[in-house]
PDB file of N, CA and C in Angstrom:
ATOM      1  N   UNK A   1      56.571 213.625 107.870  1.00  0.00           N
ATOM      2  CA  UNK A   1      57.493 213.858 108.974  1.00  0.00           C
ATOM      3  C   UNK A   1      56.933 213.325 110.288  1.00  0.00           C
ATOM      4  N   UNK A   2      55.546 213.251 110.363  1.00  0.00           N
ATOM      5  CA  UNK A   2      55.069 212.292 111.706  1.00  0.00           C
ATOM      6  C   UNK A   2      54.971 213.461 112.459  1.00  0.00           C
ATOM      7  N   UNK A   3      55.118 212.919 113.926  1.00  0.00           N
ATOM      8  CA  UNK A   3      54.697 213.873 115.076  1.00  0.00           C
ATOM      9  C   UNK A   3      55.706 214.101 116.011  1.00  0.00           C
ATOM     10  N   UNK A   4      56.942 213.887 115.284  1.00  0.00           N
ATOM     11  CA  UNK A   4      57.910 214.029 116.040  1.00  0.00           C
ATOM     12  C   UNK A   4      58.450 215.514 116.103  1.00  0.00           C
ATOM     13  N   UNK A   5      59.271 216.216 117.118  1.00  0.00           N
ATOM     14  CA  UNK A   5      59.544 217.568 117.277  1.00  0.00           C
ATOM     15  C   UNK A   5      60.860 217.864 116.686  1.00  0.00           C
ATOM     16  N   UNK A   6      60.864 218.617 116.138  1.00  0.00           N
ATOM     17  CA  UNK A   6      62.589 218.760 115.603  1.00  0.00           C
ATOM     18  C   UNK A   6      63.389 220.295 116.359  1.00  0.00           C
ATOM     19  N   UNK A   7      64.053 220.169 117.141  1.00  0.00           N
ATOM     20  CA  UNK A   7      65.056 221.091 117.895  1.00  0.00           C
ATOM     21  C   UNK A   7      66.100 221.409 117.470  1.00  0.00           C
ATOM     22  N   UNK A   8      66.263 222.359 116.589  1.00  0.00           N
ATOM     23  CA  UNK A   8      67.867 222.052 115.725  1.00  0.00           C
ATOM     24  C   UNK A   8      68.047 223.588 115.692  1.00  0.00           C
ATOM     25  N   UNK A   9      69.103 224.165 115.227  1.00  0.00           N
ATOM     26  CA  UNK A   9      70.198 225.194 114.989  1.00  0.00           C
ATOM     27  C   UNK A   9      71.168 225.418 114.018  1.00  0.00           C
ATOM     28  N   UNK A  10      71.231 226.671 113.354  1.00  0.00           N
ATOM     29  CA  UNK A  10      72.438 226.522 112.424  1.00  0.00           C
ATOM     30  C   UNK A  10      73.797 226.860 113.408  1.00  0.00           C
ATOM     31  N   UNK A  11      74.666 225.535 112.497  1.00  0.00           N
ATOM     32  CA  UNK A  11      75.803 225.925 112.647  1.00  0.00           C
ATOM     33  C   UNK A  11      77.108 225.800 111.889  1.00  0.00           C
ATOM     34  N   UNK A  12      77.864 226.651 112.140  1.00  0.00           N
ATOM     35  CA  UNK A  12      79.249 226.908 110.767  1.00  0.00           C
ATOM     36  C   UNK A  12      80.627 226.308 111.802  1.00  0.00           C
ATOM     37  N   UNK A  13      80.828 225.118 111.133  1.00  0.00           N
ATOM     38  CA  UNK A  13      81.650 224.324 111.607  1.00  0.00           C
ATOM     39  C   UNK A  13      82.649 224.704 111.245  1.00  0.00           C
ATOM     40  N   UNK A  14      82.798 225.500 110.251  1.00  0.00           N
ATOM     41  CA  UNK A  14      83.903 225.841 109.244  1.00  0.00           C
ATOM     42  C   UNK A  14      84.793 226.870 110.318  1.00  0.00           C
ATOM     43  N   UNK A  15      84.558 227.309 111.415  1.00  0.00           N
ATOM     44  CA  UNK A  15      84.455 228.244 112.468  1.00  0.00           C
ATOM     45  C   UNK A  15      85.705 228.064 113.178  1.00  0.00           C
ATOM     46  N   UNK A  16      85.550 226.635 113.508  1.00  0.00           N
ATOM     47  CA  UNK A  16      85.918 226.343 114.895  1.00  0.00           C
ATOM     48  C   UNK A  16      86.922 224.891 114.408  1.00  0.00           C
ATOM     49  N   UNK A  17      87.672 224.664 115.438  1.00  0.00           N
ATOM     50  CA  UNK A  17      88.271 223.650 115.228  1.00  0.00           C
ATOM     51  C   UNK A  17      88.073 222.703 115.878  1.00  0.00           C
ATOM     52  N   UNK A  18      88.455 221.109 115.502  1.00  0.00           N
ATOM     53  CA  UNK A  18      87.574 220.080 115.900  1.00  0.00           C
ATOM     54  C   UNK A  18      87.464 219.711 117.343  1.00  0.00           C
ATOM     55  N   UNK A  19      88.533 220.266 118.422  1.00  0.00           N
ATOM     56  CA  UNK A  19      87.842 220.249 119.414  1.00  0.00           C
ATOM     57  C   UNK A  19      86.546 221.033 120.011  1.00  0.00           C
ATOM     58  N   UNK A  20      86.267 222.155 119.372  1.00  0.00           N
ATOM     59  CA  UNK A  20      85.242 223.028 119.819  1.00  0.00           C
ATOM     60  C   UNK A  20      84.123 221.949 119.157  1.00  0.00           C
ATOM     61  N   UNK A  21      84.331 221.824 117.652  1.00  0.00           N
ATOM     62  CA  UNK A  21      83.087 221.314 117.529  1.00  0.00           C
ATOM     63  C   UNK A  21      82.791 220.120 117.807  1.00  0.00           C
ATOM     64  N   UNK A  22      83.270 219.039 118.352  1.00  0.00           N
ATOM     65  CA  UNK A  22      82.871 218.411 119.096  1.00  0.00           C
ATOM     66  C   UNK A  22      82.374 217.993 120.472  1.00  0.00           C
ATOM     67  N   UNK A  23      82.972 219.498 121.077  1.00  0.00           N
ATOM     68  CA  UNK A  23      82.346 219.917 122.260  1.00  0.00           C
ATOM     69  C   UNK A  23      81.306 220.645 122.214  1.00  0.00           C
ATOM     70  N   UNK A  24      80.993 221.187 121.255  1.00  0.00           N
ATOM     71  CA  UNK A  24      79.316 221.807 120.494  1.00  0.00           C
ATOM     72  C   UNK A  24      78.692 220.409 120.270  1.00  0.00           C
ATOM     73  N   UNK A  25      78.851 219.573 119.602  1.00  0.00           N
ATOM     74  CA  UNK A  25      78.112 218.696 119.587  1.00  0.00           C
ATOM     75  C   UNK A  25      77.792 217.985 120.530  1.00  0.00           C
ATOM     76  N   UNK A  26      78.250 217.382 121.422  1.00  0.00           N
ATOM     77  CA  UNK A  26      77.991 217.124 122.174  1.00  0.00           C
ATOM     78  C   UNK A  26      76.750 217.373 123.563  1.00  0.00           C
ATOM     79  N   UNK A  27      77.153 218.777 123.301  1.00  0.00           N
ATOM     80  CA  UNK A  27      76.611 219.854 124.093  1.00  0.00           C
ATOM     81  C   UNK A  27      74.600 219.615 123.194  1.00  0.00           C
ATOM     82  N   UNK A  28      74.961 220.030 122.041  1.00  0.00           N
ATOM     83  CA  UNK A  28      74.021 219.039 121.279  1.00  0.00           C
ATOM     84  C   UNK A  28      72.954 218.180 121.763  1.00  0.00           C
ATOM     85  N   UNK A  29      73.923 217.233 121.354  1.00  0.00           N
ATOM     86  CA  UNK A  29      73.074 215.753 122.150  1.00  0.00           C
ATOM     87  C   UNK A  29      72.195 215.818 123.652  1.00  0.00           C
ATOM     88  N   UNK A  30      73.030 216.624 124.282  1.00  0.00           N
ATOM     89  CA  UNK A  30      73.057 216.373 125.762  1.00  0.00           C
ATOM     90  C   UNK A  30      71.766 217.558 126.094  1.00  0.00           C
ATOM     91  N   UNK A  31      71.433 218.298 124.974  1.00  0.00           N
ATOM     92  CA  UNK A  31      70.767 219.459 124.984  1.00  0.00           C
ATOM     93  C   UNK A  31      69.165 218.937 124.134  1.00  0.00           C
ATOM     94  N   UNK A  32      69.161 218.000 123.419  1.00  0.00           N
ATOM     95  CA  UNK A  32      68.052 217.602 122.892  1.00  0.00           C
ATOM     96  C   UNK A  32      67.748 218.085 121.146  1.00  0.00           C
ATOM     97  N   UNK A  33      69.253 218.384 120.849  1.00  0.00           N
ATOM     98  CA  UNK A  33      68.973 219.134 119.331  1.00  0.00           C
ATOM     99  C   UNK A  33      69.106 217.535 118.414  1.00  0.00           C
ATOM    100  N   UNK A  34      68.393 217.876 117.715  1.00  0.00           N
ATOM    101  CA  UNK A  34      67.990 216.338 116.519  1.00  0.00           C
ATOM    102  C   UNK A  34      67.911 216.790 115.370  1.00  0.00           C
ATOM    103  N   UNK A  35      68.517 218.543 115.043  1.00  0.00           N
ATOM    104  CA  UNK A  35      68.849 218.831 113.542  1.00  0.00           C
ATOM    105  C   UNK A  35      69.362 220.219 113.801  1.00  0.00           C
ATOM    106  N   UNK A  36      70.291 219.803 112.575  1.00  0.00           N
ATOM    107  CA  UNK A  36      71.603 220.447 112.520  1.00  0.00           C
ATOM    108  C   UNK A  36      71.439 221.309 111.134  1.00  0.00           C
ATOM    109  N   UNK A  37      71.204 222.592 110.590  1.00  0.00           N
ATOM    110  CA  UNK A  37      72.021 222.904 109.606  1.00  0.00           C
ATOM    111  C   UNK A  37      73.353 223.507 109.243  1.00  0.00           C
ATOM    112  N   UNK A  38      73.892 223.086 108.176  1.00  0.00           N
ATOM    113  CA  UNK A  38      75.082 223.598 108.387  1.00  0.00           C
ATOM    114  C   UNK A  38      75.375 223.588 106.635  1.00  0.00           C
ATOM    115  N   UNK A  39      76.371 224.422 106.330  1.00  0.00           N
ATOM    116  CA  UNK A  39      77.229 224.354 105.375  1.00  0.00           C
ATOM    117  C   UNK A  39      75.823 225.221 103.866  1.00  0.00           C
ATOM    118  N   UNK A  40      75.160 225.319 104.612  1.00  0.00           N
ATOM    119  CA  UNK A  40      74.069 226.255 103.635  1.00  0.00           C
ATOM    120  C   UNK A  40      75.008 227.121 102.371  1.00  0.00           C
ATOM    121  N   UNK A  41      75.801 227.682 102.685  1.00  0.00           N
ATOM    122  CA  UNK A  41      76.517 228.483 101.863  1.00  0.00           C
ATOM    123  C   UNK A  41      77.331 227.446 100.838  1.00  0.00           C
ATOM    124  N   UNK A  42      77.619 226.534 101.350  1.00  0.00           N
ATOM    125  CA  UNK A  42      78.436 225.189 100.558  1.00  0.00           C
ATOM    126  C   UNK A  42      77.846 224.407  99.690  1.00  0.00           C
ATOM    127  N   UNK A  43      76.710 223.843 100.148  1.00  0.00           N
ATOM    128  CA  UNK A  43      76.087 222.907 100.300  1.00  0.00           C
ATOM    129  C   UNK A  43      75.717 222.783  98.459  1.00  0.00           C
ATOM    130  N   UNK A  44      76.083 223.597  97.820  1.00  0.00           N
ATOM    131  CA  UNK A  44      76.206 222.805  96.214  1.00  0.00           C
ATOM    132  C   UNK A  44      77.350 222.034  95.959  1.00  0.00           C
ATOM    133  N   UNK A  45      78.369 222.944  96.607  1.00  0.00           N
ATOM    134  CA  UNK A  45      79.583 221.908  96.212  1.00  0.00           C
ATOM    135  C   UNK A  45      79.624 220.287  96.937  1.00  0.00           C
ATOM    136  N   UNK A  46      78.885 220.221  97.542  1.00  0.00           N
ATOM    137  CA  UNK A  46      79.367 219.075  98.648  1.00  0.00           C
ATOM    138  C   UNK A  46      78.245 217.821  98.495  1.00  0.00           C
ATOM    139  N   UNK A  47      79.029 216.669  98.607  1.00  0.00           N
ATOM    140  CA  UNK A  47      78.039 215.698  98.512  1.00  0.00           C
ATOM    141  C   UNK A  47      78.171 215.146  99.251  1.00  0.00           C
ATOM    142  N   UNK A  48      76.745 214.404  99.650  1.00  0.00           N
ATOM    143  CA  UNK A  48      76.929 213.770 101.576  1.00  0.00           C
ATOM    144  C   UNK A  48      77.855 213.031 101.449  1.00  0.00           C
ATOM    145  N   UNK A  49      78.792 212.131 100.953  1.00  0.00           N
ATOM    146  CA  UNK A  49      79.794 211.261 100.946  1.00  0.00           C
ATOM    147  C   UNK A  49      80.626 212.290 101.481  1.00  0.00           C
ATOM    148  N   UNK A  50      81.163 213.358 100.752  1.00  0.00           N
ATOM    149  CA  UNK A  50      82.310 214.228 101.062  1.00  0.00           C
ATOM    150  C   UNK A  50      81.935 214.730 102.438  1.00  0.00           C
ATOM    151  N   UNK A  51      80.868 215.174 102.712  1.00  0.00           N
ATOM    152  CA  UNK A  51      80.471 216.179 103.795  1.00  0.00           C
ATOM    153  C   UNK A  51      80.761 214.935 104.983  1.00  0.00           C
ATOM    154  N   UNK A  52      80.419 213.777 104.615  1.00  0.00           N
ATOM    155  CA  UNK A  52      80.163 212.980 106.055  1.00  0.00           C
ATOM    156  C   UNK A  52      81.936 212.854 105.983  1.00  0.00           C
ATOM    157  N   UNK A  53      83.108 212.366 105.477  1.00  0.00           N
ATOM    158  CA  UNK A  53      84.378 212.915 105.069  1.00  0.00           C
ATOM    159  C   UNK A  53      84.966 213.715 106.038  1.00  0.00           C
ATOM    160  N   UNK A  54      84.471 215.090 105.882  1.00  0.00           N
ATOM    161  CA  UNK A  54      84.876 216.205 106.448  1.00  0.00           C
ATOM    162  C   UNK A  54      84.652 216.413 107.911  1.00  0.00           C
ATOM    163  N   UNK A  55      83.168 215.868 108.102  1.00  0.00           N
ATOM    164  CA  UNK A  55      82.650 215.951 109.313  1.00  0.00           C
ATOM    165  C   UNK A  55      81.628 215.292 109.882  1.00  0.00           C
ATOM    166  N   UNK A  56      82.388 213.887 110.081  1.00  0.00           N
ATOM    167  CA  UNK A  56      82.145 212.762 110.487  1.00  0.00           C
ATOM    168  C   UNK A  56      80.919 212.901 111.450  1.00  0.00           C
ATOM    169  N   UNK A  57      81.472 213.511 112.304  1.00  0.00           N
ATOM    170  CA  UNK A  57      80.502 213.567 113.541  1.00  0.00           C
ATOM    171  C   UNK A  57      79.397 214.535 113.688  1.00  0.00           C
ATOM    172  N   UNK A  58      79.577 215.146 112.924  1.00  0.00           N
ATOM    173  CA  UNK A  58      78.024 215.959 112.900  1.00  0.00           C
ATOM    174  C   UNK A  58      77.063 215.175 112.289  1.00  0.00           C
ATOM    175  N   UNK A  59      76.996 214.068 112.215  1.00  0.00           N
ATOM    176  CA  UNK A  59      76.221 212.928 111.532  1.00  0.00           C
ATOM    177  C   UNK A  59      75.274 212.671 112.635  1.00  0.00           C
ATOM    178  N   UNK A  60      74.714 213.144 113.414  1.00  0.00           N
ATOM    179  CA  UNK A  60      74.029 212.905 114.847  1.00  0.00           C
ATOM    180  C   UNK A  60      72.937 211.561 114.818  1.00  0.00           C
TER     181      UNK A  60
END
């Protein structure tokens, strides 16, 4: 992983609708977060093809 810092947060996208979460993300970026978890509870059913699909932009 190197020496780089990782700043990240869970979050349930499943929550909110796509204007919020793209105003979370954003908020994101602008905040210094560089990892995201999300969909933990899902995350058997889903394959990154589908997930990136669903939610394009949490792809940071």
């Amino acid at each position: 992983m190197g020496k780089k810092l990782y700043h990240g947060a869970a979050y349930y996208p499943e929550l909110w609708d796509e204007k919020v979460i793209n105003e979370d993300i954003e908020m994101m970026k602008q905040t210094g977060i560089n990892a995201v978890r999300i969909g933990e509870f899902a995350c058997p059913t889903w394959s990154r093809k589908k997930a990136s699909l669903i939610y394009p932009s949490l792809l940071l």
